[in-house]
Protein backbone atom coordinates (compact mmCIF):
# COMPACT_ATOMS: atom_id res chain seq x y z
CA UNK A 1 13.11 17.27 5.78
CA UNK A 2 12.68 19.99 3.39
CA UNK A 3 16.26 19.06 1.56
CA UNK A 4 15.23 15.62 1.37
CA UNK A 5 12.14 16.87 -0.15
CA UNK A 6 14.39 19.05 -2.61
CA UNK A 7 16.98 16.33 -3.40
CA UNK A 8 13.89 13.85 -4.57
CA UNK A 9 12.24 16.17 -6.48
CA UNK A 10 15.60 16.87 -8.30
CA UNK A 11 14.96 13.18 -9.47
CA UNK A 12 11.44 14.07 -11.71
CA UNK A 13 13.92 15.42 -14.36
CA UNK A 14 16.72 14.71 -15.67
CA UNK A 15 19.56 16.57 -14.82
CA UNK A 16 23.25 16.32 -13.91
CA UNK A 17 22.35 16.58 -10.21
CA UNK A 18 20.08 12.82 -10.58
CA UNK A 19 23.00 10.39 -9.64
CA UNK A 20 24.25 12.87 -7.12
CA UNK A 21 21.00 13.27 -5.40
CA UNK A 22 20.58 9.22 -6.18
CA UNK A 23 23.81 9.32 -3.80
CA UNK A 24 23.04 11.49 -1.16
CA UNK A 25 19.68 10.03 -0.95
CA UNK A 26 20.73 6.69 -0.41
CA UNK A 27 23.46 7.79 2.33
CA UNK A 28 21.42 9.78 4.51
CA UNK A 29 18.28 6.90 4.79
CA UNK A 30 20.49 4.21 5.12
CA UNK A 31 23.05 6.22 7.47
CA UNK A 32 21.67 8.93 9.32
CA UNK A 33 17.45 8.71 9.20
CA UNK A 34 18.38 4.79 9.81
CA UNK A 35 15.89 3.74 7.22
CA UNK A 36 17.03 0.99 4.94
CA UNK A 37 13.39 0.42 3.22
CA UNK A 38 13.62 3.86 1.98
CA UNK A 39 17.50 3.85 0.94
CA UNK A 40 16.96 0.85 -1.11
CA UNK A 41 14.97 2.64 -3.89
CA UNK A 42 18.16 5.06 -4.45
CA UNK A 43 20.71 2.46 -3.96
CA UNK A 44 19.14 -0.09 -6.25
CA UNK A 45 18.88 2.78 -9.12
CA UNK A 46 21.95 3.69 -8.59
CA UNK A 47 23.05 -0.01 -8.80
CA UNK A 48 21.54 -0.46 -11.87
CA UNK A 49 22.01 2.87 -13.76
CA UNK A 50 25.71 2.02 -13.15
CA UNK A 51 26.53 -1.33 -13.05
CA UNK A 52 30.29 -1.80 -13.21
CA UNK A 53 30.62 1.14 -10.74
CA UNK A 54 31.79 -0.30 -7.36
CA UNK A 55 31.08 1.69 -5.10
CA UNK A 56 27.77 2.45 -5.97
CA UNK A 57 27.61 -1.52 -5.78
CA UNK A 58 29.04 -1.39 -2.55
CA UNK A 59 26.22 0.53 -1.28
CA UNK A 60 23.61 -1.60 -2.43
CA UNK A 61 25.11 -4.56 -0.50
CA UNK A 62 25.71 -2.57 2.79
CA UNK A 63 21.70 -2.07 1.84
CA UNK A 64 20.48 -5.42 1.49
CA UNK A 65 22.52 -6.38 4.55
CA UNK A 66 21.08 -3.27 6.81
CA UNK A 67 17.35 -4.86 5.32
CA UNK A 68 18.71 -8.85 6.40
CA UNK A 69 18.13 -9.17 2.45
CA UNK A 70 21.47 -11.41 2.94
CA UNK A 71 21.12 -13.78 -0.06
CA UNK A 72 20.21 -10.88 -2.28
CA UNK A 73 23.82 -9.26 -0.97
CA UNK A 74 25.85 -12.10 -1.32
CA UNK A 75 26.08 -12.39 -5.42
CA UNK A 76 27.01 -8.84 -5.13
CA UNK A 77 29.92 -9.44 -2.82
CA UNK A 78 31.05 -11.61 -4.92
CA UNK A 79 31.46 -9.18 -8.04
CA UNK A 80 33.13 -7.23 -5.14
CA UNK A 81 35.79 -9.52 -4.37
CA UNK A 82 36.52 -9.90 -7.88
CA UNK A 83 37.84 -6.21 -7.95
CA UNK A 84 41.73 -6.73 -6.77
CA UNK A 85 41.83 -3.20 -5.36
CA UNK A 86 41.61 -2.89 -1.60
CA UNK A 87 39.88 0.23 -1.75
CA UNK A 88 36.79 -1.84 -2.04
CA UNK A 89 38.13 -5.33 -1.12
CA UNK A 90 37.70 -4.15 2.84
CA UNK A 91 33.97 -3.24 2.88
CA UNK A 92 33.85 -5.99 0.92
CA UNK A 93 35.42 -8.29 3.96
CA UNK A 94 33.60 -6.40 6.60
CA UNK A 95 30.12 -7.29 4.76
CA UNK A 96 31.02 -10.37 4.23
CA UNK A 97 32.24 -11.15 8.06
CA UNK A 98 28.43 -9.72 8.96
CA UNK A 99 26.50 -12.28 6.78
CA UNK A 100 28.71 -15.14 7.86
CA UNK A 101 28.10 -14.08 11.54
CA UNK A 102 24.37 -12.56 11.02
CA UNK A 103 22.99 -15.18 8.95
CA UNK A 104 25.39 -18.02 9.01
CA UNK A 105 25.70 -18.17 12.40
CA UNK A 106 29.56 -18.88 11.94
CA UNK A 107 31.06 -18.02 14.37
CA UNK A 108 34.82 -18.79 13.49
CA UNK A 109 33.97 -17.84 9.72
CA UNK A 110 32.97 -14.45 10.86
CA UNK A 111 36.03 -13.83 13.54
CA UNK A 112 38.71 -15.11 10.55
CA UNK A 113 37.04 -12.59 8.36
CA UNK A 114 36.63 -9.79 10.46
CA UNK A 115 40.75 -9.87 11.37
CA UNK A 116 41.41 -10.41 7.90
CA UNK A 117 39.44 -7.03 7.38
CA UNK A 118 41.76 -5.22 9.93
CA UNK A 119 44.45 -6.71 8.80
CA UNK A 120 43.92 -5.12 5.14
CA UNK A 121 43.13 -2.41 6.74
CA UNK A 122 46.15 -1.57 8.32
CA UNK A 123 48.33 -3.12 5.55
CA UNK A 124 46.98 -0.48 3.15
CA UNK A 125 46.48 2.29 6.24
CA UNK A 126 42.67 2.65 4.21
CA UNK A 127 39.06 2.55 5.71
CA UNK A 128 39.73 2.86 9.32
CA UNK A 129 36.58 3.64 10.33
CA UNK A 130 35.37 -0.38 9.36
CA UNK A 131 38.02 -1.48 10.08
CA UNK A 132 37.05 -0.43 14.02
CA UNK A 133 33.85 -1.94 13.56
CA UNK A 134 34.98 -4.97 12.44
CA UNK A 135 37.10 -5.27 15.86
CA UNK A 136 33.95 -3.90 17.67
CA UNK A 137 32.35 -7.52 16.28
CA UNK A 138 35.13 -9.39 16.64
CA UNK A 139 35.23 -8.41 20.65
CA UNK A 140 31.64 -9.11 20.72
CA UNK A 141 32.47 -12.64 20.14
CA UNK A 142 34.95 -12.94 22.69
């Protein structure tokens, strides 16, 4: 609690730590204290402090999604998709996949997407780790 405390009072001036303590604040709400609401105030400055920066972009969307903000993620994946390297284009699958099964309800959408994800995935030998939780939701279907 304390270094959270730290890392957002690092953000009252600027410094060269403020995007990396914009990063690290967005990761550990959204991933590991499980608390979208409060990642989305680091992820959407991050967002747009740096808007042609993918990745940061990237985390934004994984936001909205985490939130069911779905139609406020999907213009975002689709500056995602535009990028032609697979280094992103996998999330970018993987996210997509979720909204089409989440909030879609499409079934068949979803499954096509997920395996396309893992099938990137392996291609490239990049992102493992979605690419397991995209057959985790795949097998849920099944």
């Amino acid at each position: 609690v304390l270094g959270l405390k730290l890392l957002e009072k690092s953000l009252q001036t600027p410094s060269r730590a403020y995007t990396e303590a914009l990063i690290y604040l967005s990761h550990i709400y959204l991933h590991l204290e499980k608390n979208p609401a409060k990642a989305l105030t680091f992820s959407e400055k991050l967002a747009t402090l740096y808007p042609f920066n993918a990745k940061f972009r990237e985390v934004l969307i994984e936001n909205y999604i985490a939130l069911g903000r779905y139609s406020d993620a999907t213009p975002l994946l689709e500056l995602q998709f535009r990028n032609k390297n697979d280094y992103y284009k996998i999330p970018a699958l993987y996210f997509k996949a979720s909204i089409e099964a989440d909030y879609h309800k499409d079934q068949a959408m979803a499954s096509a997407t997920f395996q396309a994800c893992i099938d990137l995935s392996e291609k490239v030998n990049l992102y493992k780790d979605i690419a397991n939780k995209a057959e985790n939701r795949l097998n849920g279907f099944q």
